[in-house]
N, C-alpha and C. Protein backbone atom coordinates (compact mmCIF):
# COMPACT_ATOMS: atom_id res chain seq x y z
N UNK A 1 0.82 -1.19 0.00
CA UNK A 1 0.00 0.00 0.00
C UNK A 1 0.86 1.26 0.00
N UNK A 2 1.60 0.94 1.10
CA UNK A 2 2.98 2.31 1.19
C UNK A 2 3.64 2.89 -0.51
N UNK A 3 4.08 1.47 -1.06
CA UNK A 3 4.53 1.81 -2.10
C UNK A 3 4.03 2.27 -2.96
N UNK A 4 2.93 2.00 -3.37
CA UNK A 4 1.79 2.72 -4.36
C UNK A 4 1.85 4.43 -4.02
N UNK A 5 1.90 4.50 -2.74
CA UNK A 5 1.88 6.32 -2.38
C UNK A 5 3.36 6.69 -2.75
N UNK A 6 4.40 6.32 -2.69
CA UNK A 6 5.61 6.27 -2.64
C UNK A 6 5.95 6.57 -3.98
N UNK A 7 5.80 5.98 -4.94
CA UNK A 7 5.58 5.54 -6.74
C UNK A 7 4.94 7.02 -6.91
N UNK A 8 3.96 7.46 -6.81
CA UNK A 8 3.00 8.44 -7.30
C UNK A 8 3.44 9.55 -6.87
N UNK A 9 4.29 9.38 -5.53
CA UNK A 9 4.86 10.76 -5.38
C UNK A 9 6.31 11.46 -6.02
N UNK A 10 6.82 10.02 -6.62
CA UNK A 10 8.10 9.69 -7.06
C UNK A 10 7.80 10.10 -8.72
N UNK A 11 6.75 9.89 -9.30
CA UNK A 11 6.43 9.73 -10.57
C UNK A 11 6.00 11.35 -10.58
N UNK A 12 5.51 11.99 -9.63
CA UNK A 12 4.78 13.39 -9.75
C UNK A 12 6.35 14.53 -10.00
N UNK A 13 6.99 14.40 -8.92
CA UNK A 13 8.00 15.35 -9.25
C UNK A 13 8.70 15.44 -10.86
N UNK A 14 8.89 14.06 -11.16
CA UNK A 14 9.83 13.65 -12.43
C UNK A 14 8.78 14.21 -13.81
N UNK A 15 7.67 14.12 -13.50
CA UNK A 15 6.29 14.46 -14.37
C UNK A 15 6.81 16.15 -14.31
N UNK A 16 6.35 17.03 -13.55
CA UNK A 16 6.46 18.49 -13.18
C UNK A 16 7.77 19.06 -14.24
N UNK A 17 9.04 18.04 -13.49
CA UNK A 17 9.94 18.54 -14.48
C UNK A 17 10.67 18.17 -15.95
N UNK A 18 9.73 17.30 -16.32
CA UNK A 18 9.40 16.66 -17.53
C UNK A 18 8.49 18.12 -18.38
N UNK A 19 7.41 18.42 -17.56
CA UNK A 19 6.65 19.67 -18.31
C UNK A 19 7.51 20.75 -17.59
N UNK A 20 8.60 21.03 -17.62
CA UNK A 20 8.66 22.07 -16.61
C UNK A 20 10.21 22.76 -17.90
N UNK A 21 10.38 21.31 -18.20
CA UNK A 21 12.04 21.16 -19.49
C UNK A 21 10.82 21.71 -20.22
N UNK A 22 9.63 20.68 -20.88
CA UNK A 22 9.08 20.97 -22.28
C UNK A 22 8.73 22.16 -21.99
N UNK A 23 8.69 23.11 -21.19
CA UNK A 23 7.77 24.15 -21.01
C UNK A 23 8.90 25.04 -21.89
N UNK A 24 10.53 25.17 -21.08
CA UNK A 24 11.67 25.81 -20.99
C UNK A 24 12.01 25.73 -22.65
N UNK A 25 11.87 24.68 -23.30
CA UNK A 25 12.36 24.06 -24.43
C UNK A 25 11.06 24.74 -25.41
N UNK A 26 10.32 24.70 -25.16
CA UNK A 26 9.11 25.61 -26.28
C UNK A 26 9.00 27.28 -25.95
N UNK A 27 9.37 27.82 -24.60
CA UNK A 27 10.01 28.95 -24.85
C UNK A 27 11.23 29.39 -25.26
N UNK A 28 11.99 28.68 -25.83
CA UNK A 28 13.44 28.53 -26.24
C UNK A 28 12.58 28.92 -27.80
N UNK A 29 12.34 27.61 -27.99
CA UNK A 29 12.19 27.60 -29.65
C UNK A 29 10.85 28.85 -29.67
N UNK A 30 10.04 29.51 -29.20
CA UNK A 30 9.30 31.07 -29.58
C UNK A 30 10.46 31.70 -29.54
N UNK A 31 11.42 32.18 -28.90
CA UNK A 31 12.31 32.85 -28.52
C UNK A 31 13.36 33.05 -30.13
N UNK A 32 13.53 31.67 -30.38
CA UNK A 32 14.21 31.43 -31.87
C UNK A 32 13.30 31.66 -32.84
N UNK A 33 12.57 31.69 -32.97
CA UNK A 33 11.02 32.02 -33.90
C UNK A 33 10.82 33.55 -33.90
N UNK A 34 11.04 33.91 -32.75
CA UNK A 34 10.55 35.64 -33.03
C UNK A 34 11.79 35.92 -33.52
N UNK A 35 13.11 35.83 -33.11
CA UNK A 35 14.13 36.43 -33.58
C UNK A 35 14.33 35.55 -34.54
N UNK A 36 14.17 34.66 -35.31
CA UNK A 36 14.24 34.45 -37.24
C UNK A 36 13.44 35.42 -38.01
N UNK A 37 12.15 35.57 -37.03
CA UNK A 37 11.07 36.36 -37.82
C UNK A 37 11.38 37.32 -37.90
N UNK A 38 12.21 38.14 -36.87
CA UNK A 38 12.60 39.16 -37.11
C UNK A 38 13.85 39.62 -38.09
N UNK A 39 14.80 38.76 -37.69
CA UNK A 39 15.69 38.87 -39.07
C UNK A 39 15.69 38.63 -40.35
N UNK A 40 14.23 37.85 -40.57
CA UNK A 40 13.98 37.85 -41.53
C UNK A 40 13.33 38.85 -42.17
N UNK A 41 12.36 39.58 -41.21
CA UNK A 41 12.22 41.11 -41.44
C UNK A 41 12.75 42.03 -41.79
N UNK A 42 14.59 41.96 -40.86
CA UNK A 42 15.67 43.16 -41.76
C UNK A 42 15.86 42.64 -42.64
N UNK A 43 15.97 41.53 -42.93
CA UNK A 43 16.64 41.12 -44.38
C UNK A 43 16.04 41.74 -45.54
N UNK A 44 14.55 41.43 -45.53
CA UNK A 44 13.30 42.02 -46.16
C UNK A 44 13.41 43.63 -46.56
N UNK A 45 13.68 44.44 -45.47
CA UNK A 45 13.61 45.60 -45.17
C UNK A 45 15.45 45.81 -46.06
N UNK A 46 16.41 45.60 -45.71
CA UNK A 46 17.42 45.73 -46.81
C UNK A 46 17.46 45.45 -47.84
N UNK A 47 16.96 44.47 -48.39
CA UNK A 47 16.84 44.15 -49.64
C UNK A 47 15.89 45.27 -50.61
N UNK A 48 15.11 45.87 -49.87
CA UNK A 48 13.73 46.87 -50.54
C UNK A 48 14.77 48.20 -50.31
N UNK A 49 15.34 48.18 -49.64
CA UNK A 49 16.35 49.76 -49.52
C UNK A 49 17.18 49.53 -50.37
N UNK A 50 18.19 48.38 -50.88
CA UNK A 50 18.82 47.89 -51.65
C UNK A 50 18.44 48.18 -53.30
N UNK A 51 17.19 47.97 -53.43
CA UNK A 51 16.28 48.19 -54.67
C UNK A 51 16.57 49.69 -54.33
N UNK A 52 15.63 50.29 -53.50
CA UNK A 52 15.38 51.45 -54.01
C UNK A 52 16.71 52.45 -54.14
N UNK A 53 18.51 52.45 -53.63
CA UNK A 53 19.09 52.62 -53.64
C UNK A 53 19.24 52.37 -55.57
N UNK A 54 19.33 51.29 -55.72
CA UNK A 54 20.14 50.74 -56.97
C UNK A 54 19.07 51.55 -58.07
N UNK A 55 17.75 51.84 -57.88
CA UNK A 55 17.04 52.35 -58.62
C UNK A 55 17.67 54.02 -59.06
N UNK A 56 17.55 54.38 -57.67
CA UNK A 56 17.78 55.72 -57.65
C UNK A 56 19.21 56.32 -58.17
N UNK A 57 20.36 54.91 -58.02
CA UNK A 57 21.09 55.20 -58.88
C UNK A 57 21.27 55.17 -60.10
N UNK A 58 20.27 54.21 -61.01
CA UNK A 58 20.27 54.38 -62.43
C UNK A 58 20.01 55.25 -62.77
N UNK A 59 18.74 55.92 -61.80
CA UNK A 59 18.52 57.65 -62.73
C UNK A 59 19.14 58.70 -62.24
N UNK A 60 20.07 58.47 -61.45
CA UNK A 60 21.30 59.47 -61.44
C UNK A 60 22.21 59.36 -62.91
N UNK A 61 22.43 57.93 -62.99
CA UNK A 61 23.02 57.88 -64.16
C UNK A 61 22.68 58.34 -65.52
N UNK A 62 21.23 58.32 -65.42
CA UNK A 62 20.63 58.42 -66.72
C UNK A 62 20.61 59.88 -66.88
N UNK A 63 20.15 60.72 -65.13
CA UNK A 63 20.28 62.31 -65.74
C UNK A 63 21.55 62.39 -65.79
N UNK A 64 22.84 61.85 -65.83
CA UNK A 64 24.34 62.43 -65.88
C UNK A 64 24.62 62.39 -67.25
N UNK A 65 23.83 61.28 -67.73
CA UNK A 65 24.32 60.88 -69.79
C UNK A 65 23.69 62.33 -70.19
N UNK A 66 22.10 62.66 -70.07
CA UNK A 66 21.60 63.43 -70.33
C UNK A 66 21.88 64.77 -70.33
N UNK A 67 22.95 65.06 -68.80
CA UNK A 67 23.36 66.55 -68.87
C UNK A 67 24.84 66.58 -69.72
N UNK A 68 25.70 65.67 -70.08
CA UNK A 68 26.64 65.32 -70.27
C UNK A 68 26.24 65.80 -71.87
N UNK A 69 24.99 65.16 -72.41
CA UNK A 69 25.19 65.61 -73.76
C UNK A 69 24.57 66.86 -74.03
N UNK A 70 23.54 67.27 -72.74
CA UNK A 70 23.44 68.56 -73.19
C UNK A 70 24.57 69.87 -73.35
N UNK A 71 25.28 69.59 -72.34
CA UNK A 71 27.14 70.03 -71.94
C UNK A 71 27.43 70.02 -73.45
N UNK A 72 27.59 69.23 -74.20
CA UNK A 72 28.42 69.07 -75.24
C UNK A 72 27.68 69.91 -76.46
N UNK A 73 26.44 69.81 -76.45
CA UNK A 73 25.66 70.55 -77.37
C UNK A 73 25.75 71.94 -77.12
N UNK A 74 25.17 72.42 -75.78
CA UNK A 74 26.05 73.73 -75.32
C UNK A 74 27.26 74.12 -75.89
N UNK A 75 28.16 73.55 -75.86
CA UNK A 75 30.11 73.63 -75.50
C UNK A 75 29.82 73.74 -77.35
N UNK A 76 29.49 72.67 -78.10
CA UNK A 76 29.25 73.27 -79.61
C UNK A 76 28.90 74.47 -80.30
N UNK A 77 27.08 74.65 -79.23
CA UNK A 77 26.90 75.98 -79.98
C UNK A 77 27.41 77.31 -79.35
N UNK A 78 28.45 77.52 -78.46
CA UNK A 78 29.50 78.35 -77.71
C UNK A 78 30.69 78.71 -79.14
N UNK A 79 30.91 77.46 -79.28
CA UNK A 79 32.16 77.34 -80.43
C UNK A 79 31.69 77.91 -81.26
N UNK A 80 30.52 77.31 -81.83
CA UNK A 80 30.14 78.09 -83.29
C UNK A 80 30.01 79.96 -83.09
N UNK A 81 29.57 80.55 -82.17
CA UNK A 81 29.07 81.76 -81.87
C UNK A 81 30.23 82.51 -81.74
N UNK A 82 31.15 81.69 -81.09
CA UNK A 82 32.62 82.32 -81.18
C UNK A 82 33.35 82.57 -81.85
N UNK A 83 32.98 81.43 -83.11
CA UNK A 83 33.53 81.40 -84.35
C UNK A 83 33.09 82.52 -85.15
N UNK A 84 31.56 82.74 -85.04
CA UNK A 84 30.96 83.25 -85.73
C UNK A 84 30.99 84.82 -85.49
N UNK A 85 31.63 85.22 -84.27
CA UNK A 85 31.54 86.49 -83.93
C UNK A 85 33.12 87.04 -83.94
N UNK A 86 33.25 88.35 -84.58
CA UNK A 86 34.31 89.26 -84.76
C UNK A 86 35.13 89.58 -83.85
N UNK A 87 34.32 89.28 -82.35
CA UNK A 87 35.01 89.57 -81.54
C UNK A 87 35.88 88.65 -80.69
N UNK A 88 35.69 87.31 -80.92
CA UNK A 88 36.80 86.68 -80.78
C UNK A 88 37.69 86.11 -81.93
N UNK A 89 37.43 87.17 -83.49
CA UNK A 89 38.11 86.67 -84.47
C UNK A 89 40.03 87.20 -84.10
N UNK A 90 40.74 87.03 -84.76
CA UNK A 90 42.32 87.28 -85.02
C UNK A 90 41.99 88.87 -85.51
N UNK A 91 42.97 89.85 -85.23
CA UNK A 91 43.02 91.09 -85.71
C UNK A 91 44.03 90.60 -86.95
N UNK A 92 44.27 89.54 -86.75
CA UNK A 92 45.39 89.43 -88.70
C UNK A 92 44.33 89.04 -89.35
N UNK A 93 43.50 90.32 -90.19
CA UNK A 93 42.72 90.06 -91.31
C UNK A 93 43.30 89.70 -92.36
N UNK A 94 44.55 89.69 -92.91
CA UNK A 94 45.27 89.42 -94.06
C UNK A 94 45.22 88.07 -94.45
N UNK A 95 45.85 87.32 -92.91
CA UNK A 95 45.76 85.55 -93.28
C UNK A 95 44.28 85.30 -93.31
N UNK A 96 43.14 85.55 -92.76
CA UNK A 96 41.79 85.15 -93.29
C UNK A 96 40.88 85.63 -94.54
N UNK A 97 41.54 86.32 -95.30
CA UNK A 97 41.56 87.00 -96.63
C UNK A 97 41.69 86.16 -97.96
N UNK A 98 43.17 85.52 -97.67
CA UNK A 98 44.04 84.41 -98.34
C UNK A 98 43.28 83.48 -98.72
């Protein structure tokens, strides 16, 4: 009879900390779960800054081609006007005569 009480009280503690590990061990693994979820969140979150970085640099690039050739079209019709005007011609009218 003794032993039967003996057993049950023996079996109760080992039970407690049987749920007491699984308890420790499933707040472990939430614990690893929120922080994957969360790094998986920055990851998410860099990768979309990443885009919008790499975006924003193509159309930097694209207005740099764009001012680059307007520069040059400028810098042309400068030349021609310069060319075209007396006042940055040579005072040796003789050799442009020839």
């Amino acid at each position: 009879h003794r032993s039967g009480i003996l057993s049950s009280k023996v079996e109760r503690p080992y039970s407690t900390m049987m749920n007491a590990d699984m308890d420790a061990v499933e707040a472990e693994n939430q614990v690893e779960l929120e922080e994957k979820t969360r790094l998986i969140n920055q990851v998410l979150e860099l990768q979309h800054t990443l885009e919008d970085l790499s975006a924003r640099v193509d159309a930097v690039k694209e207005e740099n081609l764009k001012l680059k050739s307007e520069n040059q079209v400028l810098g042309q019709y400068i030349e021609n006007l310069m060319s075209a005007s007396s006042v940055f011609q040579t005072t040796d009218t003789k050799s442009k005569r020839k």
